[in-house]
PDB file of N, CA and C in Angstrom:
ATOM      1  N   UNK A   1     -42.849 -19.836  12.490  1.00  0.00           N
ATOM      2  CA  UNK A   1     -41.537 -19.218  12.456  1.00  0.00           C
ATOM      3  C   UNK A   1     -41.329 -18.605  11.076  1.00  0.00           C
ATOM      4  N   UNK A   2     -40.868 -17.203  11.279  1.00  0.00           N
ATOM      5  CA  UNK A   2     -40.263 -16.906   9.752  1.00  0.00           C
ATOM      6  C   UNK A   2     -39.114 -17.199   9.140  1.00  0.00           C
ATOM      7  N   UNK A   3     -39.238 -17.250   7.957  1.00  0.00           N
ATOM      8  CA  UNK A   3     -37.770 -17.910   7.336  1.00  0.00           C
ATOM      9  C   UNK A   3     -37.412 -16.692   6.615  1.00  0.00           C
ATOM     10  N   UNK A   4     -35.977 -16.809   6.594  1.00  0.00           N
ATOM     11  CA  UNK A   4     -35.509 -15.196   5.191  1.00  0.00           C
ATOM     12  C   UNK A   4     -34.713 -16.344   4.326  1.00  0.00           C
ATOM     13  N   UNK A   5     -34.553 -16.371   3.410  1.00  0.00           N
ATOM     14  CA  UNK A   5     -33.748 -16.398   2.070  1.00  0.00           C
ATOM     15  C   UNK A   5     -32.485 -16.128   1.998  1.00  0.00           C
ATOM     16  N   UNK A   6     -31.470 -16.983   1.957  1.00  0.00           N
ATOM     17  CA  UNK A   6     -30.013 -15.896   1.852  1.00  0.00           C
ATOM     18  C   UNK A   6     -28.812 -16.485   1.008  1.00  0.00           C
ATOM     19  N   UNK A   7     -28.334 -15.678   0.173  1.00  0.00           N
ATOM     20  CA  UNK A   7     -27.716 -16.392  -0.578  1.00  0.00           C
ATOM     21  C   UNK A   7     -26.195 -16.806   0.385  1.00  0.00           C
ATOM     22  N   UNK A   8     -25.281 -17.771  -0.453  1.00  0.00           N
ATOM     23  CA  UNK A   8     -24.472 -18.229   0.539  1.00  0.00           C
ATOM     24  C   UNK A   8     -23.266 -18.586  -0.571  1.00  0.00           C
ATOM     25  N   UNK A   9     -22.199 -17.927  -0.919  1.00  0.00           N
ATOM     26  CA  UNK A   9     -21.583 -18.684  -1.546  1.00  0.00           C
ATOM     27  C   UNK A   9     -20.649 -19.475  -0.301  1.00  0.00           C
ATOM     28  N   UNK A  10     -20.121 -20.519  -1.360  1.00  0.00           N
ATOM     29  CA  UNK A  10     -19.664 -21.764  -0.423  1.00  0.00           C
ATOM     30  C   UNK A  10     -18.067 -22.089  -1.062  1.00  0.00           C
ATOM     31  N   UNK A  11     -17.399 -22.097  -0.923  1.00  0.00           N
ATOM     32  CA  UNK A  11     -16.087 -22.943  -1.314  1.00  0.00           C
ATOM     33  C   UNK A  11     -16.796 -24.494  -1.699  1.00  0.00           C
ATOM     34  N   UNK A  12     -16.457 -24.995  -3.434  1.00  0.00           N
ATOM     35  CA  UNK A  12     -16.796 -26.642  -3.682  1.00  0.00           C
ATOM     36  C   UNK A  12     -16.621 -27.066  -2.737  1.00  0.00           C
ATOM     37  N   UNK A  13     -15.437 -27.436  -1.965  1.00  0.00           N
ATOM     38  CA  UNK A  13     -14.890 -29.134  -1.445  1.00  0.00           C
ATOM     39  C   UNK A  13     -15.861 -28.886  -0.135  1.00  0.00           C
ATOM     40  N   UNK A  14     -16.468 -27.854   1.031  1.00  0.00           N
ATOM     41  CA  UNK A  14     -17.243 -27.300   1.666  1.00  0.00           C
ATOM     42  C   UNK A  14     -18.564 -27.986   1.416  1.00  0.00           C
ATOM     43  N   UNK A  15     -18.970 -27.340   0.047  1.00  0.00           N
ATOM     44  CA  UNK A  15     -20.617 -27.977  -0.222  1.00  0.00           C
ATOM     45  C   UNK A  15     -20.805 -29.414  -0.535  1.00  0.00           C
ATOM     46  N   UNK A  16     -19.608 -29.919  -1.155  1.00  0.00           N
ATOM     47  CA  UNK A  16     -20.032 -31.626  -1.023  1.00  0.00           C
ATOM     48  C   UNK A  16     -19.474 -32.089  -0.143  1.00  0.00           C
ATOM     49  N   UNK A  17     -19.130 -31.720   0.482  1.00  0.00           N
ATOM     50  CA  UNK A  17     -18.692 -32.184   2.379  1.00  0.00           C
ATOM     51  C   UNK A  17     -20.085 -32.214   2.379  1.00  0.00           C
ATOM     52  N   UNK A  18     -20.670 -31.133   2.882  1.00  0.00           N
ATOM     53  CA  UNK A  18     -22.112 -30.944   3.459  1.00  0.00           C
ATOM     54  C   UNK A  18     -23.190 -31.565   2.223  1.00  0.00           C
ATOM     55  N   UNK A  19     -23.087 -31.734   1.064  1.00  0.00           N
ATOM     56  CA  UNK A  19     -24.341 -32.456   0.242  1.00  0.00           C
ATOM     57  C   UNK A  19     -24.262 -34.099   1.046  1.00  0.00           C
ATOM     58  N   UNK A  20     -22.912 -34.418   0.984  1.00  0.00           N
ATOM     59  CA  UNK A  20     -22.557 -35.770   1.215  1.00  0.00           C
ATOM     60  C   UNK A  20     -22.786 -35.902   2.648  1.00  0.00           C
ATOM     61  N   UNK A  21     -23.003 -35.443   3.613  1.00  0.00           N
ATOM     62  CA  UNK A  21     -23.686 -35.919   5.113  1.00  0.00           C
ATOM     63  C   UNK A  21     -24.947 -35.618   5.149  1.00  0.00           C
ATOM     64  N   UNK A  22     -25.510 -34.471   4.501  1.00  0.00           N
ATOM     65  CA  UNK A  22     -27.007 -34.661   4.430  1.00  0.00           C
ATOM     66  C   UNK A  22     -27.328 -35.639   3.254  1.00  0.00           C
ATOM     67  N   UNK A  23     -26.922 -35.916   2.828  1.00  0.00           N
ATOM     68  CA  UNK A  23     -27.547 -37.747   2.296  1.00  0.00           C
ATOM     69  C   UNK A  23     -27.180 -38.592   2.947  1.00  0.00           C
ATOM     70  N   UNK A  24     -26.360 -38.758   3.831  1.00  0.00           N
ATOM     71  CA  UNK A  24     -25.925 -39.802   4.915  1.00  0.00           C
ATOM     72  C   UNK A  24     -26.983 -40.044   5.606  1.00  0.00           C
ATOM     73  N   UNK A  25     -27.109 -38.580   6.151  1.00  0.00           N
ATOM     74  CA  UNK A  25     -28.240 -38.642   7.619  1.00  0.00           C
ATOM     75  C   UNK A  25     -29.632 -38.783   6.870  1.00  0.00           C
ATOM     76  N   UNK A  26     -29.616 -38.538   5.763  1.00  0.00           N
ATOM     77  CA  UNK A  26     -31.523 -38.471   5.008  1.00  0.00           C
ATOM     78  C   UNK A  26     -32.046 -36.952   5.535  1.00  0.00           C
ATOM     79  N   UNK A  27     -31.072 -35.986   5.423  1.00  0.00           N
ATOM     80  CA  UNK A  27     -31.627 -34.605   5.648  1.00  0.00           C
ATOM     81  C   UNK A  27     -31.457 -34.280   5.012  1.00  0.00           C
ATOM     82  N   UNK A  28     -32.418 -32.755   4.431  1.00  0.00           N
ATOM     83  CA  UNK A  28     -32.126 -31.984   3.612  1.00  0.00           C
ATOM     84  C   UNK A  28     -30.928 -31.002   3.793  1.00  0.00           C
ATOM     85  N   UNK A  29     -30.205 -30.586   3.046  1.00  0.00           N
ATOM     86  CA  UNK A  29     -29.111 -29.689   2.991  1.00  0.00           C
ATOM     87  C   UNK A  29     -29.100 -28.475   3.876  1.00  0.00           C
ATOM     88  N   UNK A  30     -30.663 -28.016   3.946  1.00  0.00           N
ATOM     89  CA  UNK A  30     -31.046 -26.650   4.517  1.00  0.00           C
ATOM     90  C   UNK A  30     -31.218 -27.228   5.993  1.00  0.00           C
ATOM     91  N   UNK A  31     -31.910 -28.697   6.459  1.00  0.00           N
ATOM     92  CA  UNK A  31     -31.791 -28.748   7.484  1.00  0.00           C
ATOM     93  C   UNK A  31     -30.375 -28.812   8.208  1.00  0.00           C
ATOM     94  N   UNK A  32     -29.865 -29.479   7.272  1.00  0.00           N
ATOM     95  CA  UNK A  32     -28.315 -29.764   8.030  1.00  0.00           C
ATOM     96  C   UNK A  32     -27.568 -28.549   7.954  1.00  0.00           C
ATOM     97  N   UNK A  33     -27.514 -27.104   7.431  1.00  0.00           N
ATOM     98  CA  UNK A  33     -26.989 -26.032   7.474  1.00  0.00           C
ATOM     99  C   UNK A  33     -27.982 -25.275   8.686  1.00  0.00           C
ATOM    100  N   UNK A  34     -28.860 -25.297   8.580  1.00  0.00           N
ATOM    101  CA  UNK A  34     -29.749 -24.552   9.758  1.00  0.00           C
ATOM    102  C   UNK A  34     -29.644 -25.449  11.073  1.00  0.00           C
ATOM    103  N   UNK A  35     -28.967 -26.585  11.566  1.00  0.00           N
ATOM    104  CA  UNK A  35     -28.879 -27.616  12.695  1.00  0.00           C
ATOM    105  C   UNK A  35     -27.261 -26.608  12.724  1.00  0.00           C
ATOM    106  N   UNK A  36     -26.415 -26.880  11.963  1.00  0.00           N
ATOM    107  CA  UNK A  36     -25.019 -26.438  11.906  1.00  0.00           C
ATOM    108  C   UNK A  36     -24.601 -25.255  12.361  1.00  0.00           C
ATOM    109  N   UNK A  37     -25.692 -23.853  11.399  1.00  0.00           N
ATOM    110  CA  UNK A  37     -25.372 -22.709  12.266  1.00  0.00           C
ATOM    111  C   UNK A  37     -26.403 -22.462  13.695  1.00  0.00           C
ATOM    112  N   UNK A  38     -27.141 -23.458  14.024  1.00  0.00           N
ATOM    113  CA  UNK A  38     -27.384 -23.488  15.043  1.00  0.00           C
ATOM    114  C   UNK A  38     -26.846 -23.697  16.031  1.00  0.00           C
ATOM    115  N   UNK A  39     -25.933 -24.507  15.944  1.00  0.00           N
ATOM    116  CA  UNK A  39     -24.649 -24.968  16.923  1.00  0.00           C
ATOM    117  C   UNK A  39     -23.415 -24.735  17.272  1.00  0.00           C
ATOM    118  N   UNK A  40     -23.262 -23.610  16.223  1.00  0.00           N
ATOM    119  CA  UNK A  40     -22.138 -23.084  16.140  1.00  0.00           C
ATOM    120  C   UNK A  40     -22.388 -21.667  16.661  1.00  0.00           C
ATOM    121  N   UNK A  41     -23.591 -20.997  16.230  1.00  0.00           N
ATOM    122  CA  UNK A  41     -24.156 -19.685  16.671  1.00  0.00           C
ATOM    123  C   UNK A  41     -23.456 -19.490  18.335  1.00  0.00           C
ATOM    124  N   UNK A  42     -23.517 -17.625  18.354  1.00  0.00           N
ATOM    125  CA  UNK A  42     -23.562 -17.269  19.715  1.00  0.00           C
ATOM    126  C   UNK A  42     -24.335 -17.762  20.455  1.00  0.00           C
ATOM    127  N   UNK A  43     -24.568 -17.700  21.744  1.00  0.00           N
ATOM    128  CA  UNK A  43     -26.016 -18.103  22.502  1.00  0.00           C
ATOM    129  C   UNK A  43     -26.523 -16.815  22.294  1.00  0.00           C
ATOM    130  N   UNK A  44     -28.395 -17.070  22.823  1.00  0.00           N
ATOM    131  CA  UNK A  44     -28.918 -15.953  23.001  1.00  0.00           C
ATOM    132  C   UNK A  44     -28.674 -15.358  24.199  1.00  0.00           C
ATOM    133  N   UNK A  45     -28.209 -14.712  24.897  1.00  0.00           N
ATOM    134  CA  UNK A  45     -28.189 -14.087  25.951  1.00  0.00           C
ATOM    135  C   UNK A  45     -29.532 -13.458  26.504  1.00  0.00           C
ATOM    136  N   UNK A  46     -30.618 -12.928  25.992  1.00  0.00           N
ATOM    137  CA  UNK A  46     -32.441 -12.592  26.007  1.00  0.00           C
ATOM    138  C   UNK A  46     -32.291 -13.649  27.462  1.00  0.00           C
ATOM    139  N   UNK A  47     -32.321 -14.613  27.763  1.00  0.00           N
ATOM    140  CA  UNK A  47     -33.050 -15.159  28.484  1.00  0.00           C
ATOM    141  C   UNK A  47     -31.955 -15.184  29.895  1.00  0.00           C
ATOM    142  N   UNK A  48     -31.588 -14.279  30.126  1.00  0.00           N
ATOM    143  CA  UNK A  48     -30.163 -13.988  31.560  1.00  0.00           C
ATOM    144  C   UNK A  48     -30.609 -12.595  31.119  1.00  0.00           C
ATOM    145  N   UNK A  49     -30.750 -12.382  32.933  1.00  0.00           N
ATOM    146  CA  UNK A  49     -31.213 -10.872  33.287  1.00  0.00           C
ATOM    147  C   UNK A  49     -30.109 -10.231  32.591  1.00  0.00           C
ATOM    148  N   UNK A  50     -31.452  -8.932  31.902  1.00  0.00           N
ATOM    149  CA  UNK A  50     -30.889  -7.584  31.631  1.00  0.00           C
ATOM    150  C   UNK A  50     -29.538  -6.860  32.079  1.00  0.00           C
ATOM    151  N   UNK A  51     -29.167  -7.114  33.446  1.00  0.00           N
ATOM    152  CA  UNK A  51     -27.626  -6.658  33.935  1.00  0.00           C
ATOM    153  C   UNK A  51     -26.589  -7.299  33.577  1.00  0.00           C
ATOM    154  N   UNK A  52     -26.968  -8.896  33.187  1.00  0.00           N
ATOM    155  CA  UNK A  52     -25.700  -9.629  32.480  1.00  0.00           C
ATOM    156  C   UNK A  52     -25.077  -9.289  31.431  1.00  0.00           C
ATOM    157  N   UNK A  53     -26.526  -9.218  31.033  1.00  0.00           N
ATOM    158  CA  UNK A  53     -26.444  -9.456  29.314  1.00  0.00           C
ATOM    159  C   UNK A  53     -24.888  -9.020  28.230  1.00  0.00           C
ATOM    160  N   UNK A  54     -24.872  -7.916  28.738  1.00  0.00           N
ATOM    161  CA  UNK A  54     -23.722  -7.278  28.351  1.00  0.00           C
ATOM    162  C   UNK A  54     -21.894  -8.405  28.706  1.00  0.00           C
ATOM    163  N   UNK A  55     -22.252  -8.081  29.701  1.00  0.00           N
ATOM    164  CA  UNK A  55     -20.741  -9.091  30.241  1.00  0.00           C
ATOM    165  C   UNK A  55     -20.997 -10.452  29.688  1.00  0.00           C
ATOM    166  N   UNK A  56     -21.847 -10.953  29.741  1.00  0.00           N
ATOM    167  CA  UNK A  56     -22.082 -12.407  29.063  1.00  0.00           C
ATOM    168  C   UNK A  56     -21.512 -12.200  27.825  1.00  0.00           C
ATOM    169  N   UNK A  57     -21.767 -11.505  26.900  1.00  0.00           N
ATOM    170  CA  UNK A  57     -21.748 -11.339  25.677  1.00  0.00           C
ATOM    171  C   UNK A  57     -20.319 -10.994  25.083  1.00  0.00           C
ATOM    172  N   UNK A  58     -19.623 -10.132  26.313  1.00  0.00           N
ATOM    173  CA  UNK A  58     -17.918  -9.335  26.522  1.00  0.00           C
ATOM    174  C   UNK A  58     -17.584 -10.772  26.787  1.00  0.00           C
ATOM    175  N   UNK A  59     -17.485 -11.974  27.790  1.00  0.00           N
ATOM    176  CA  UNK A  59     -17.129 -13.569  28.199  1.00  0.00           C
ATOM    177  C   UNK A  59     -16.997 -13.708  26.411  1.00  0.00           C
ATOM    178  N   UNK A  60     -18.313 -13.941  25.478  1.00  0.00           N
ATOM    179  CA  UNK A  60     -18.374 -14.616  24.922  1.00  0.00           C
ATOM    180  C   UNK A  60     -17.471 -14.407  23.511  1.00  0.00           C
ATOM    181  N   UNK A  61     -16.850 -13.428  23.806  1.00  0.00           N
ATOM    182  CA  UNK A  61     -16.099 -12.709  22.554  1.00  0.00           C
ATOM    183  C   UNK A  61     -14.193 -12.895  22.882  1.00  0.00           C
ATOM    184  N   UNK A  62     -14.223 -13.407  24.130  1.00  0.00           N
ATOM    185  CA  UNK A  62     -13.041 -13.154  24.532  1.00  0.00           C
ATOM    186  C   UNK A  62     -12.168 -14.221  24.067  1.00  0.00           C
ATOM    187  N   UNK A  63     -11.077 -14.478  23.675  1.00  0.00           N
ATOM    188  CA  UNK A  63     -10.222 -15.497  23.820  1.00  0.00           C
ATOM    189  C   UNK A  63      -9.759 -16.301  24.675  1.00  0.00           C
ATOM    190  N   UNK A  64      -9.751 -17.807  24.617  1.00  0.00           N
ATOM    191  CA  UNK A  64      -9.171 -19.096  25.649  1.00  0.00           C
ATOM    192  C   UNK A  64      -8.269 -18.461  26.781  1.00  0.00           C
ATOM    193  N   UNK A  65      -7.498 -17.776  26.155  1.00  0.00           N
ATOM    194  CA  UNK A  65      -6.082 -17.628  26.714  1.00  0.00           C
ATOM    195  C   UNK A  65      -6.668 -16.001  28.166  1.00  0.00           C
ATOM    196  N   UNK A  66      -7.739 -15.392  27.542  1.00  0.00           N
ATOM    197  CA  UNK A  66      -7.647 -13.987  28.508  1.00  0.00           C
ATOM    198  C   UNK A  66      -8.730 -15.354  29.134  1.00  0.00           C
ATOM    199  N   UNK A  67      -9.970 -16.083  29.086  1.00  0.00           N
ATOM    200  CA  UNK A  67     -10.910 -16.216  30.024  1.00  0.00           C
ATOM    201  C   UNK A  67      -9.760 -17.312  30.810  1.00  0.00           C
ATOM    202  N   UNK A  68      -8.652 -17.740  30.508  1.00  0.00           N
ATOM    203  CA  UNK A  68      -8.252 -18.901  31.860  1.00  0.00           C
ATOM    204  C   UNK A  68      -7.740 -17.892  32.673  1.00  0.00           C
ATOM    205  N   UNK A  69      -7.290 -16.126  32.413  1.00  0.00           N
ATOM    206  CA  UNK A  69      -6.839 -15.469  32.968  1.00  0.00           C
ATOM    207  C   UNK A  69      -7.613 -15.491  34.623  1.00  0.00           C
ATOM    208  N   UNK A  70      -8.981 -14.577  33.562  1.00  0.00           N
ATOM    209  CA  UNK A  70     -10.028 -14.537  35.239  1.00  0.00           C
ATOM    210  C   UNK A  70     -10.594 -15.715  35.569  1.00  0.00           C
ATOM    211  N   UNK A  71     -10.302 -16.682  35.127  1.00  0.00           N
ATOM    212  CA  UNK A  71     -10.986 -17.971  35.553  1.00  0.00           C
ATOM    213  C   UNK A  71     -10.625 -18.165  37.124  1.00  0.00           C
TER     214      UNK A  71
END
């Protein structure tokens, strides 16, 4: 896998939130930020046919309040 480099400024009380649970858990900082925006990330949509893709992606942008609309 490739990795990129990226700088990140952080708000203090933010980064020792996060120094202080990755020493909790015995992870490194980068793992526990790369687990974090992993979980928080969009999904990939790549793996739902080509005709979705789009509307999946329009769902995924929408607000609580319009998706209970068409729910």
């Amino acid at each position: 896998m490739t990795v990129k480099d990226i700088l990140l400024p952080l708000p203090e009380d933010l980064y020792l939130r996060l120094e202080q649970t990755a020493r909790a858990t015995s992870q490194s900082l980068t793992d526990l930020l790369v687990h974090a925006i992993r979980a928080g990330s969009p999904p990939d949509w790549s793996q739902a046919p080509a005709e979705f893709q789009a509307d999946l992606a329009a769902l995924d942008r929408m607000e609580d309040a319009a998706l209970w609309q068409i729910a």
